[in-house]
Protein backbone atom coordinates (compact mmCIF):
# COMPACT_ATOMS: atom_id res chain seq x y z
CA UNK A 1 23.99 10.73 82.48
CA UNK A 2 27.77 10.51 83.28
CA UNK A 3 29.18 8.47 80.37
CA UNK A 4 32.32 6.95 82.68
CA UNK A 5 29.87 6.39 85.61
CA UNK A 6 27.81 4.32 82.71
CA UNK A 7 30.61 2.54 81.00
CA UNK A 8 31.79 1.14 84.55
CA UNK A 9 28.39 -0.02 85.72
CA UNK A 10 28.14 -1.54 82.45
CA UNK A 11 32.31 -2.89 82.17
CA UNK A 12 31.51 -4.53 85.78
CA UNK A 13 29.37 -6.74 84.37
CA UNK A 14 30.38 -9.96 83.16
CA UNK A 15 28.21 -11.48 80.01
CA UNK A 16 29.97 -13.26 77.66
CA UNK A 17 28.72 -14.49 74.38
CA UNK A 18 25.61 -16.69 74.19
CA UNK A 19 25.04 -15.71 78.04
CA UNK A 20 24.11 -11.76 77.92
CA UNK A 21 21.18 -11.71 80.58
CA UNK A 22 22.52 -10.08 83.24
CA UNK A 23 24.05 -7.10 81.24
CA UNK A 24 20.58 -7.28 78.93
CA UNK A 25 18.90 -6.49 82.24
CA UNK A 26 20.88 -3.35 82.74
CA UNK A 27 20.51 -2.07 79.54
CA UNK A 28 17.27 -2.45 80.14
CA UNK A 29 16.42 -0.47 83.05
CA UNK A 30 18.86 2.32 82.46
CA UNK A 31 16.88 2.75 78.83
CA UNK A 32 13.25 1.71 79.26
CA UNK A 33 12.75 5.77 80.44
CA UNK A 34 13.95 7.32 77.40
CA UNK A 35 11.94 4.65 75.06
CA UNK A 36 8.78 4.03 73.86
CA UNK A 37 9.07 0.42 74.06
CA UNK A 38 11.78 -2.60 74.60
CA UNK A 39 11.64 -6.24 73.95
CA UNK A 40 13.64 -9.27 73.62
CA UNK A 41 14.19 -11.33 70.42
CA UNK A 42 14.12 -15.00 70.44
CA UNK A 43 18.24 -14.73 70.24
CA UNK A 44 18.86 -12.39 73.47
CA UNK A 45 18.75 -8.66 71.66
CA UNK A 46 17.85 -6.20 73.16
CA UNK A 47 15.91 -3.91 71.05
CA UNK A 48 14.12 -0.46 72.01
CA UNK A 49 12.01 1.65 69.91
CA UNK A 50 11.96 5.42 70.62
CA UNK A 51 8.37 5.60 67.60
CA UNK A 52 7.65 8.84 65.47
CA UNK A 53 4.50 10.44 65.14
CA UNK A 54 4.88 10.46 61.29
CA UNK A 55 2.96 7.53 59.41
CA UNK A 56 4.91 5.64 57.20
CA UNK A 57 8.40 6.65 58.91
CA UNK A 58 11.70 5.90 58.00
CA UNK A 59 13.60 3.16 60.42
CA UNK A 60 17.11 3.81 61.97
CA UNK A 61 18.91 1.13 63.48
CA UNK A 62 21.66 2.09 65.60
CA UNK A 63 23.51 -1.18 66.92
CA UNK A 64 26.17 -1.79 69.87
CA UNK A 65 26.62 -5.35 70.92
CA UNK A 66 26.42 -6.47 74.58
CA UNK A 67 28.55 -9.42 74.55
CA UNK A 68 32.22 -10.14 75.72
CA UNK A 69 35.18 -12.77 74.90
CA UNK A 70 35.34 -15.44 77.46
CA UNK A 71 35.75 -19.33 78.30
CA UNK A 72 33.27 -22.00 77.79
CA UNK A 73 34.05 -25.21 80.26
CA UNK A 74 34.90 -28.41 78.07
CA UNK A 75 36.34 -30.71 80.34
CA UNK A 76 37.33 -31.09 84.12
CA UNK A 77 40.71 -33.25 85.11
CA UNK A 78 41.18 -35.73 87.44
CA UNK A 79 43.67 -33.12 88.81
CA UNK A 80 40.58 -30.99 89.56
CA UNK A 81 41.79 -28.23 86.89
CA UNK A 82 39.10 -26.65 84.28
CA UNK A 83 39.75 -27.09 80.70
CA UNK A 84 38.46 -24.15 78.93
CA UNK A 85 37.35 -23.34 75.36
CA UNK A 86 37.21 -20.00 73.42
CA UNK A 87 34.03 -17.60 73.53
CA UNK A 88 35.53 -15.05 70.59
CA UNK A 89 38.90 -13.93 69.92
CA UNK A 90 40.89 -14.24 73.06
CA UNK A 91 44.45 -12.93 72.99
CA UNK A 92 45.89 -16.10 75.51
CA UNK A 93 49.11 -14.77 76.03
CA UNK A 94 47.19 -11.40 77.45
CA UNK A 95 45.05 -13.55 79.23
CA UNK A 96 47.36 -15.99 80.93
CA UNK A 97 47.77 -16.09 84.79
CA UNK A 98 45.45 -13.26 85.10
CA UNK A 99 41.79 -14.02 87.39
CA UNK A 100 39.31 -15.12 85.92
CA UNK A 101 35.32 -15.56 87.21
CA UNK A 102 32.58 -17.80 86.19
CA UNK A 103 28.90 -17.33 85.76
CA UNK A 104 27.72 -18.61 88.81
CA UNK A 105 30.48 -16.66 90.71
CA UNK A 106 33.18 -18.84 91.49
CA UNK A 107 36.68 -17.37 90.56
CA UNK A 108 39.92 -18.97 89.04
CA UNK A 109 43.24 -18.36 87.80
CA UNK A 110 43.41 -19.12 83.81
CA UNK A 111 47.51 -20.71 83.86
CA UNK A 112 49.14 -22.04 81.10
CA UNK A 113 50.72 -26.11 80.92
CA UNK A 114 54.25 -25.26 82.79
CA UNK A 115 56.09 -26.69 79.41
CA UNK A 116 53.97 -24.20 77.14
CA UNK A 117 55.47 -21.13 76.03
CA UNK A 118 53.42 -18.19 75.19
CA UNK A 119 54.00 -18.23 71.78
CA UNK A 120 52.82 -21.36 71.49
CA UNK A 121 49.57 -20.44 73.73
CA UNK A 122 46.36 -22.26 72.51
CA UNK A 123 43.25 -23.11 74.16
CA UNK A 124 43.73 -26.37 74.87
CA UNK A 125 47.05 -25.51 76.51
CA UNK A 126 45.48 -23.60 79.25
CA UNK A 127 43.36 -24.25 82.09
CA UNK A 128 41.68 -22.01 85.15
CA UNK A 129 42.76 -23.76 88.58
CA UNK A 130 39.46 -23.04 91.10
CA UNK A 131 42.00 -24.46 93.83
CA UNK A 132 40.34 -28.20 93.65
CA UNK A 133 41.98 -30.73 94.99
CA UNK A 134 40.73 -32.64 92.64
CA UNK A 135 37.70 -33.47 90.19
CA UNK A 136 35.20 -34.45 92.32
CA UNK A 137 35.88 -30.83 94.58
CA UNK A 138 35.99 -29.31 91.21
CA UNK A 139 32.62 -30.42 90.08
CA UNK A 140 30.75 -29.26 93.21
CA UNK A 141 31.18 -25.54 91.91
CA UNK A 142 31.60 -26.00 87.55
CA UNK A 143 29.96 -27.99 85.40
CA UNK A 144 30.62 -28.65 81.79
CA UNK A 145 29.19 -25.75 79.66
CA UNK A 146 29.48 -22.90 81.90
CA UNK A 147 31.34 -19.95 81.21
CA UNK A 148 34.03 -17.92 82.44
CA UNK A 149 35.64 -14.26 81.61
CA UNK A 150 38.82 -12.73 83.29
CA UNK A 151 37.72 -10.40 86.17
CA UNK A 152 36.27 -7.04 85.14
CA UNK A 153 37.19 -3.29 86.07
CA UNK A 154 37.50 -0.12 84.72
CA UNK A 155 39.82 2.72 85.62
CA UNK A 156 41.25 6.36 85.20
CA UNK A 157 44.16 7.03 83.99
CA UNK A 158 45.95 10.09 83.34
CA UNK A 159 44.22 13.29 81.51
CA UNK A 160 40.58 11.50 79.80
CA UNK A 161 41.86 8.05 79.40
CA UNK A 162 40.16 5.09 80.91
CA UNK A 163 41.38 1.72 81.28
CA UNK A 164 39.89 -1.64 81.85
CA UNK A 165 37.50 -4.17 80.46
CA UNK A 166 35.74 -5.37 78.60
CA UNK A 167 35.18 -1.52 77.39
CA UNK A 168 34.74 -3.75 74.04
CA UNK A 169 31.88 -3.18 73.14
CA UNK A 170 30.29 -1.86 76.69
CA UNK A 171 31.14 1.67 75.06
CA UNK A 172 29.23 1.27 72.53
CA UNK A 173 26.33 0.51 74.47
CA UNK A 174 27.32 3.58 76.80
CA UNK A 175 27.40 5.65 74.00
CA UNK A 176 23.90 4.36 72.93
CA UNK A 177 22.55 4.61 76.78
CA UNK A 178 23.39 8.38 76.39
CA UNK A 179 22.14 8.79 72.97
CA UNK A 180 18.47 7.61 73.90
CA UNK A 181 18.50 10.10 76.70
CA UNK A 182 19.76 12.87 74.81
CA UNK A 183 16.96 12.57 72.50
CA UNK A 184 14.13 11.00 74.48
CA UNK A 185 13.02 14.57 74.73
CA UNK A 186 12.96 15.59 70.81
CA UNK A 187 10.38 14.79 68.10
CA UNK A 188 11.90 12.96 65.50
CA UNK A 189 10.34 11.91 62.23
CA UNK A 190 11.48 8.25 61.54
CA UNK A 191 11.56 5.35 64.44
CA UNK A 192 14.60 4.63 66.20
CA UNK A 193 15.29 1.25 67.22
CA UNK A 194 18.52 1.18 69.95
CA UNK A 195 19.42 -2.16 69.35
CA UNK A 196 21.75 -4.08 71.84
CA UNK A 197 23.10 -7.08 70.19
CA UNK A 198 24.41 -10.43 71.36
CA UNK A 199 27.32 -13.46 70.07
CA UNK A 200 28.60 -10.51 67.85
CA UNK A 201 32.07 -11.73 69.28
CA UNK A 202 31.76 -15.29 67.72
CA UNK A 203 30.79 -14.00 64.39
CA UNK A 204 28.07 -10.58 64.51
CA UNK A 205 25.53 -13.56 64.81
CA UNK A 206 22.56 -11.62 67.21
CA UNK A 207 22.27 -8.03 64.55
CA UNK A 208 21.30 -10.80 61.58
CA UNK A 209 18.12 -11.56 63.18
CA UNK A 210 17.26 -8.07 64.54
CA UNK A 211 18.16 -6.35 61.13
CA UNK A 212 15.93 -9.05 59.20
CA UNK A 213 12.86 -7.60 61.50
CA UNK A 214 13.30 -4.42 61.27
CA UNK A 215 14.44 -3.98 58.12
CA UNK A 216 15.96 -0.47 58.63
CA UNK A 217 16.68 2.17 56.35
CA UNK A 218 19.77 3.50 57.53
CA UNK A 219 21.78 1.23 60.04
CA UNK A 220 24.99 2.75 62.01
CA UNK A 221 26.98 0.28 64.41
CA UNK A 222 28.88 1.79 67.40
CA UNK A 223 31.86 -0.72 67.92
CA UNK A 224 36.04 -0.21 69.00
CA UNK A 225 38.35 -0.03 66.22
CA UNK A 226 42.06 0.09 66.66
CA UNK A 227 44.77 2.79 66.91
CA UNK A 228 48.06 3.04 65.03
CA UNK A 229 49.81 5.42 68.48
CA UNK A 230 51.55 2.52 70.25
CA UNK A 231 54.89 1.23 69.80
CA UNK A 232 55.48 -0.94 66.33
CA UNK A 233 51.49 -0.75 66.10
CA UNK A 234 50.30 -1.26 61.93
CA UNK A 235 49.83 2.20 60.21
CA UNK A 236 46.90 3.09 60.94
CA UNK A 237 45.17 7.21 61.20
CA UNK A 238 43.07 6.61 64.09
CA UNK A 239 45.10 7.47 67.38
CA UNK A 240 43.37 8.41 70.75
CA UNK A 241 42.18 12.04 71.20
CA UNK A 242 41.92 12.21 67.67
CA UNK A 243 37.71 12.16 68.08
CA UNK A 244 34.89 9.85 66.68
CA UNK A 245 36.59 7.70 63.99
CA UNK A 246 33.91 7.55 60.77
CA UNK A 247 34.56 4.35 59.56
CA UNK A 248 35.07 3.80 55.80
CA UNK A 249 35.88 0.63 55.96
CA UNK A 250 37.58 -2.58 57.50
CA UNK A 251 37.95 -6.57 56.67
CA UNK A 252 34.52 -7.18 56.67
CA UNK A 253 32.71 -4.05 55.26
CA UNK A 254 32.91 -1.18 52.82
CA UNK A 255 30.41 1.36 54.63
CA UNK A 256 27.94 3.44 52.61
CA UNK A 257 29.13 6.29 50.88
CA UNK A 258 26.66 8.74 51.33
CA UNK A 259 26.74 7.40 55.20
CA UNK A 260 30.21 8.48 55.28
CA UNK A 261 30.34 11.69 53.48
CA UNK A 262 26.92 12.94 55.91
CA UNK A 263 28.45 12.10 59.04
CA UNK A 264 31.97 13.95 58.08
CA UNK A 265 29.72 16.97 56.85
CA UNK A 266 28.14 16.96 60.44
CA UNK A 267 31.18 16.55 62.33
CA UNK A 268 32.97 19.53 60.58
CA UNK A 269 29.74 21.20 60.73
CA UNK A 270 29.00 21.17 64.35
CA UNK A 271 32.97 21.13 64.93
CA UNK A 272 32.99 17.86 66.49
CA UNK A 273 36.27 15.96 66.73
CA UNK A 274 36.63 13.42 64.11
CA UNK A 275 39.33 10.65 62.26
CA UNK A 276 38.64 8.70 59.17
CA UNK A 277 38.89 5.22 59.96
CA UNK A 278 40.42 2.35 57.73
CA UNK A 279 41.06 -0.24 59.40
CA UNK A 280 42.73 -3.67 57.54
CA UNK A 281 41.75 -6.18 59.73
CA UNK A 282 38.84 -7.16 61.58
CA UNK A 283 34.83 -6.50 61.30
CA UNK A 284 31.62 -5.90 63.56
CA UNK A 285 27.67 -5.96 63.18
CA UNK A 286 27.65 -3.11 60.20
CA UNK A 287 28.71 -6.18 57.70
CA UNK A 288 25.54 -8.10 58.78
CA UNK A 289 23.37 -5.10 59.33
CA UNK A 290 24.16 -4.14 55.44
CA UNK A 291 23.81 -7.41 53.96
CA UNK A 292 20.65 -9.18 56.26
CA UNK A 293 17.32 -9.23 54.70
CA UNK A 294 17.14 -6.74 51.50
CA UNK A 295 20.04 -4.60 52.82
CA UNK A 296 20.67 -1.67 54.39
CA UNK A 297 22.75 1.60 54.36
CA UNK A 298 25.07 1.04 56.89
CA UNK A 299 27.84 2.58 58.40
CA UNK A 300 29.26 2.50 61.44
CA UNK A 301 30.96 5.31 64.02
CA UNK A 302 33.81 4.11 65.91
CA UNK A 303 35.36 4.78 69.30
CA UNK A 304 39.08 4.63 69.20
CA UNK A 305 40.96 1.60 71.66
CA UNK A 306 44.59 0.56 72.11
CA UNK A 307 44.97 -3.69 73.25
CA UNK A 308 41.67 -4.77 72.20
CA UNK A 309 41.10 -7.91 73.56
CA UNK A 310 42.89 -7.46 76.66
CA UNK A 311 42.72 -7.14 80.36
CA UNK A 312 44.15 -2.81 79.71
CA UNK A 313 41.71 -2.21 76.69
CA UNK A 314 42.11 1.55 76.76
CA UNK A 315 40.38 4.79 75.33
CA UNK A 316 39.96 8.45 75.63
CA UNK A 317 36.24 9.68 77.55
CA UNK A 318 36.52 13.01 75.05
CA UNK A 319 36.50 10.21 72.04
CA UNK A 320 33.29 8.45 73.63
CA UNK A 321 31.64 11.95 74.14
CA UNK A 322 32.87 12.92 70.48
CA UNK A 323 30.90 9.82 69.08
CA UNK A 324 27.71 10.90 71.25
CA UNK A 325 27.61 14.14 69.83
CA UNK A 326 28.19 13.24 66.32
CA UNK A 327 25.80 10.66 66.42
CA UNK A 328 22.93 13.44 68.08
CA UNK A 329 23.69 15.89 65.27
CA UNK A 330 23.37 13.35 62.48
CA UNK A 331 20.65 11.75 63.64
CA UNK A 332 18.99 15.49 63.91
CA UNK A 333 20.23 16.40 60.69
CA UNK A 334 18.15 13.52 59.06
């Protein structure tokens, strides 16, 4: 599997939170050979088990979620232009006067009120003009409700680097995608459950549910975390090209101990490219993996990403293949 060819089938797929189906379906097909079984949850996760022959096996939950940031329709002017809520933490000054695309297709520009400044950018501020004349045109292609994310695409840069979106969190399931196949050949001796989550922009809602069924063992999350390389960025170790990033912790978790001293054992082990990631802000699905049902061990391996939650989210292809192959050699090491 080529892991940029992945990420960009994936990337050009637009599912934002609460309406994951068409990326689900992708997931799906691309996995279902390297799997034992998948299935739906009554939330939208995707979940596929790769089963052990042993009796009584351990469970390993390895998580990535599917879902994007986006717009949710609230209102529709007499003007004919689409007021727009927030699907997840949108950066709106990023966003503004950039194209934008709806569910069923139709495309927009998201613009800001003319007397707005971006500073002072909110949702209710902004609106996507369809080109409506007015309402009535306007209704004929959205309706209250439906959703809307700024136009996808992926790209190479220079050297490794890719740039696009929403590589947040389609990575993850990239690096997931590759993982199944890499092992659908080798006889493990716990289950595996690849579990492709959904709404974990609007607050890691869809892993709560799937970690209370399966009630894993050991639970790793493959997310973005930030870098401290750009220009007046926070401090912060993780740069790109600096490898997997083993996170130890960030605003929402303090990852398992033993999690993190195994996986920086491997990595220097099997010479894999690696950072130590702290990061003081922000969280994904390893806090509700480790705290759902009667708790897990959870940790989480992280793939290093300058402007999160922009239309340029961008990341280094040796990092993504660093985090595949320290994910393989701790999962074999088990």
């Amino acid at each position: 599997m080529n892991l940029y060819a992945t990420l960009k089938r994936l990337c050009l797929i637009s599912s934002p939170s609460g309406r994951e189906g068409a990326v689900r379906e992708e997931i799906s097909s691309i996995i279902s050979p390297f799997v034992d079984s998948v299935s739906v949850d009554s939330l939208g996760n995707l979940i596929a088990l790769k089963k052990s022959r042993t009796e009584g096996a351990k469970k390993v939950m390895l998580c990535a979620h599917m879902d994007e940031i986006g717009f949710i329709v609230n209102s529709i002017g007499e003007d004919g232009a689409v007021r727009v809520g927030t699907l997840g933490g949108i950066r709106l000054a990023a966003a503004s006067y950039t194209k934008v695309i709806s569910q069923r297709g139709v495309k927009g520009a998201l613009c800001a009120n003319a007397d707005v400044q971006p500073a002072d950018y909110k949702a209710d501020t902004m609106y996507i003009d369809i080109g409506a004349k007015n309402k009535r045109e306007a209704e004929r292609y959205v309706k209250i409700g439906d959703t809307f994310v700024c136009e996808p695409s992926l790209s190479k840069l220079c050297f490794s680097r890719v740039c696009g979106r929403p590589i947040d969190d389609r990575v993850g399931c990239a690096v997931l995608l590759e993982l199944a196949e890499r092992l659908s050949g080798v006889e493990l001796s716990f289950d595996v459950y690849f579990v492709f989550s959904v709404q974990e922009e609007v607050g890691c809602r869809g892993s709560k549910p799937a970690t209370f069924a399966i009630s894993p063992d050991i639970a790793i999350c493959f997310d973005v975390t930030a870098t401290g390389d750009t220009p007046s960025a926070k401090p912060m170790a993780c740069a790109l090209g600096g490898g997997a990033a083993i996170k130890i912790k960030d605003n929402s978790v303090i990852c398992h101990e033993d999690i993190v001293k195994a996986l920086c054992k491997v990595a220097e082990a099997e010479k894999i490219p690696y950072q130590r990631e702290v990061l003081t802000f922000g969280g994904t699905d390893t806090s509700s993996m480790q705290l759902t049902g009667c708790g897990a061990m959870a940790g989480a391996i992280s793939i290093p990403m300058r402007y999160v939650h922009s239309g340029v989210e961008t990341c280094d292809m040796k990092d993504v293949a660093a985090c595949v192959s320290l994910a393989e050699k701790y999962l074999l090491s088990l």
